[in-house]
C-alpha atoms as a PDB file:
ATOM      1  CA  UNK A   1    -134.128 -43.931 -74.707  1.00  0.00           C
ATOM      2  CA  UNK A   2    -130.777 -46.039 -73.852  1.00  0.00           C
ATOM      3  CA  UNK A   3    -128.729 -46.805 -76.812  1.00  0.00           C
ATOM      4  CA  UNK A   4    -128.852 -50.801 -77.778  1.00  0.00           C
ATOM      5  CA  UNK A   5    -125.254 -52.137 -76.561  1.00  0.00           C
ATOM      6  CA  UNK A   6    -123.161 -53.048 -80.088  1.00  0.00           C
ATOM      7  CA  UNK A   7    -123.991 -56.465 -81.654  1.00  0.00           C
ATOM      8  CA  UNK A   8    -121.017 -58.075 -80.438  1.00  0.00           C
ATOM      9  CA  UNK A   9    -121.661 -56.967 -76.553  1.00  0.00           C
ATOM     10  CA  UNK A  10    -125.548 -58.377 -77.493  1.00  0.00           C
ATOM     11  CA  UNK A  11    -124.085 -61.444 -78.829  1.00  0.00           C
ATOM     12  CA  UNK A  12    -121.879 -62.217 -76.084  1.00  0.00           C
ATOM     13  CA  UNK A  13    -124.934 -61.808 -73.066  1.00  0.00           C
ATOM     14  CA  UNK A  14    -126.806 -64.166 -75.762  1.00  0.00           C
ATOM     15  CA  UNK A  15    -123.943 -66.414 -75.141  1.00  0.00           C
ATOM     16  CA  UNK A  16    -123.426 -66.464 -71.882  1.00  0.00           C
ATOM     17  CA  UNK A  17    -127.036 -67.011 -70.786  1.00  0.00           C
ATOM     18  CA  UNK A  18    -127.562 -69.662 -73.430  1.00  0.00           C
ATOM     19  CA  UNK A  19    -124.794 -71.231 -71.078  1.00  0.00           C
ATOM     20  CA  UNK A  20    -126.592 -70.557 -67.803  1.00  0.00           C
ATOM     21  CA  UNK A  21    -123.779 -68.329 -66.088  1.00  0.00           C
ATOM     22  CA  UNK A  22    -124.298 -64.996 -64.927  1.00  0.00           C
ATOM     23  CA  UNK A  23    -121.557 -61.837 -65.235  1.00  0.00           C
ATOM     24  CA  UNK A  24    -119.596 -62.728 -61.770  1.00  0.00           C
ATOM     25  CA  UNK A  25    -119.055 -66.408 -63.239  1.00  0.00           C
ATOM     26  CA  UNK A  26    -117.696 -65.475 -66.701  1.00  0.00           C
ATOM     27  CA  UNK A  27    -115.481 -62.073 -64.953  1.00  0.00           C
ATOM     28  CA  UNK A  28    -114.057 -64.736 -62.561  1.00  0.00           C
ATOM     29  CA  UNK A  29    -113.380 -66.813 -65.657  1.00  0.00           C
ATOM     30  CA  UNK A  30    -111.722 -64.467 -67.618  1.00  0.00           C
ATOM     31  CA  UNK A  31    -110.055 -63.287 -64.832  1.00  0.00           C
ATOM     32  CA  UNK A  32    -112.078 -59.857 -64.710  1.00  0.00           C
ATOM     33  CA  UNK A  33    -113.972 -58.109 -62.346  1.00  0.00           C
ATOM     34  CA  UNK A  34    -117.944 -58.368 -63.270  1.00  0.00           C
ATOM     35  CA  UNK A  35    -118.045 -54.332 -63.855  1.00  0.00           C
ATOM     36  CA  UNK A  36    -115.163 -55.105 -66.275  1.00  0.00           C
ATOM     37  CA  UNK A  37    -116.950 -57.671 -68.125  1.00  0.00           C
ATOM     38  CA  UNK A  38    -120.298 -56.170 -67.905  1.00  0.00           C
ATOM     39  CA  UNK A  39    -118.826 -53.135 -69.857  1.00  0.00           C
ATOM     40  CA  UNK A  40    -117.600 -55.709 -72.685  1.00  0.00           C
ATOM     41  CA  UNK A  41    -121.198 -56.680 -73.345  1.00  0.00           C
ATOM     42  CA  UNK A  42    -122.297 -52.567 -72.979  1.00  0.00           C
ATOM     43  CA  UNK A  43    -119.782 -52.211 -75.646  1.00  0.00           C
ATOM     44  CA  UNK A  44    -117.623 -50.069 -73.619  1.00  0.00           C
ATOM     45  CA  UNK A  45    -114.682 -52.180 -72.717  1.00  0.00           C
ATOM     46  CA  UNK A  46    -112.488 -53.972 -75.598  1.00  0.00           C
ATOM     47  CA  UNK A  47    -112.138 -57.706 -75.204  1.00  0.00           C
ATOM     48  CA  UNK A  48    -108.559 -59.123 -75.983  1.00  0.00           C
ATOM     49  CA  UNK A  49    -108.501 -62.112 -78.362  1.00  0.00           C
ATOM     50  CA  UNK A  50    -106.960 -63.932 -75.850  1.00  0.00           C
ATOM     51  CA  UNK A  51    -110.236 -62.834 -73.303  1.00  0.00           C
ATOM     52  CA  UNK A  52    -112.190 -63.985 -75.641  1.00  0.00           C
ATOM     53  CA  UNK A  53    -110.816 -67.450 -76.922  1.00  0.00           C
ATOM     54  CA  UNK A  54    -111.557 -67.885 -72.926  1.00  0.00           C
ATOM     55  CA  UNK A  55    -114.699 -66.554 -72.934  1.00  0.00           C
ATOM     56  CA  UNK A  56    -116.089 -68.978 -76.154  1.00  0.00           C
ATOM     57  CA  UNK A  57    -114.092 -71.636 -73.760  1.00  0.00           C
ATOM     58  CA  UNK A  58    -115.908 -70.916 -70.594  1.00  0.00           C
ATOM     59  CA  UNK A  59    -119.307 -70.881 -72.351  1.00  0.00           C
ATOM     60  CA  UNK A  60    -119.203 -74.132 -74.722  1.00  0.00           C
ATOM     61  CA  UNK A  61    -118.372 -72.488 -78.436  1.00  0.00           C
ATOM     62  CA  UNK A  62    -116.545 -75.479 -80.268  1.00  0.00           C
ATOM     63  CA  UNK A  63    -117.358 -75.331 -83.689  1.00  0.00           C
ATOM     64  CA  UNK A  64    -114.824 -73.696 -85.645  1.00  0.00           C
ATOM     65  CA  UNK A  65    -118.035 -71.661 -88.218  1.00  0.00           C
ATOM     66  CA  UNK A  66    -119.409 -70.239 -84.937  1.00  0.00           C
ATOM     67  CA  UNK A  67    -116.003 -69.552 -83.348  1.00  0.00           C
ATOM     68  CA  UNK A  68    -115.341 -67.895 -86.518  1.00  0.00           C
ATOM     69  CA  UNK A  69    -118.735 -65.604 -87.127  1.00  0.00           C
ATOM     70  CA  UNK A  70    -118.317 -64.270 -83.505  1.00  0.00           C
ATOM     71  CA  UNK A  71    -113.858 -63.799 -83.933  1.00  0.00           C
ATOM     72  CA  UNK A  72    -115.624 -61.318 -87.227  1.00  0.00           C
ATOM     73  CA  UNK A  73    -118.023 -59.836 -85.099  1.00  0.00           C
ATOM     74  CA  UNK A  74    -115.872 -58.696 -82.751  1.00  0.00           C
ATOM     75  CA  UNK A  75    -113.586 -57.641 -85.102  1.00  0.00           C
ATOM     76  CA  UNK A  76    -116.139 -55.718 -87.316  1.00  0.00           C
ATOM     77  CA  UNK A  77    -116.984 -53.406 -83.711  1.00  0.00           C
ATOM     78  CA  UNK A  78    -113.808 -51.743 -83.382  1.00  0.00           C
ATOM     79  CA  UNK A  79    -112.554 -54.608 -80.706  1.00  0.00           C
ATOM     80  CA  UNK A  80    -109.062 -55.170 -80.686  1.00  0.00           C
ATOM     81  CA  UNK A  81    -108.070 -57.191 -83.570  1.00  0.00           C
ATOM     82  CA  UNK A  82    -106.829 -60.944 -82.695  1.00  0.00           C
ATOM     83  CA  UNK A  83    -103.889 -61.727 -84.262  1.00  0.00           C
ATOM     84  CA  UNK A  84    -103.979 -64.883 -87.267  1.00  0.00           C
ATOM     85  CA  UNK A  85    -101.889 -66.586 -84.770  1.00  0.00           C
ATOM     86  CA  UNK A  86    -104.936 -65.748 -82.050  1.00  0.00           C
ATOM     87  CA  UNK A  87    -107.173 -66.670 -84.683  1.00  0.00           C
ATOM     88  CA  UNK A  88    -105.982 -70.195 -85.747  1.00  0.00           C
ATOM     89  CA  UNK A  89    -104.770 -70.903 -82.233  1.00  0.00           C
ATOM     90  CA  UNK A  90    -109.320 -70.124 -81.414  1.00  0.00           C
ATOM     91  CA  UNK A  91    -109.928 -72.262 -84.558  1.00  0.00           C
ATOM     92  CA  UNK A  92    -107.708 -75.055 -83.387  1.00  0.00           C
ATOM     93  CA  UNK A  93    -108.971 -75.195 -80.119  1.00  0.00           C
ATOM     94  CA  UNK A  94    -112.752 -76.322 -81.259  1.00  0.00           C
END
């Protein structure tokens, strides 16, 4: 049986179809191809903080809690750390 992607990948697809796009429309976002991005929600690919402060962007995140939970998810999966600047700089923006 396939292994479950990693919480954050899960919560990111969550995310994105909430918002109605698809993997080619958040890759040309981000300014990734779709295999790229597809392996970010797998859980194989590491998303930079700066990837994803435009990813919560592109899909409508705002509120600063939410921004928040998912900035701890990611870090709690072994994804590349944002720095506090990245982090207050995601906060700020909402």
């Amino acid at each position: 049986m396939p292994q479950k992607p990693p919480t954050f990948g899960r919560k990111l697809r969550s995310l994105r179809k909430r918002a109605r796009f698809n993997q080619a429309q958040v890759a040309k976002a981000l300014g990734m191809d779709r295999t790229s991005y597809g392996r970010v929600e797998l859980g194989k690919r590491n998303m930079a903080a700066s990837e994803l402060d435009a990813f919560l962007r592109f899909v409508g995140i705002s509120d600063p809690l939410e921004r928040s939970k998912i900035l701890s998810l990611a870090n709690s999966e072994d994804q590349e750390p944002p720095s506090p600047v990245d982090v207050e700089r995601c906060l700020e923006a909402a």
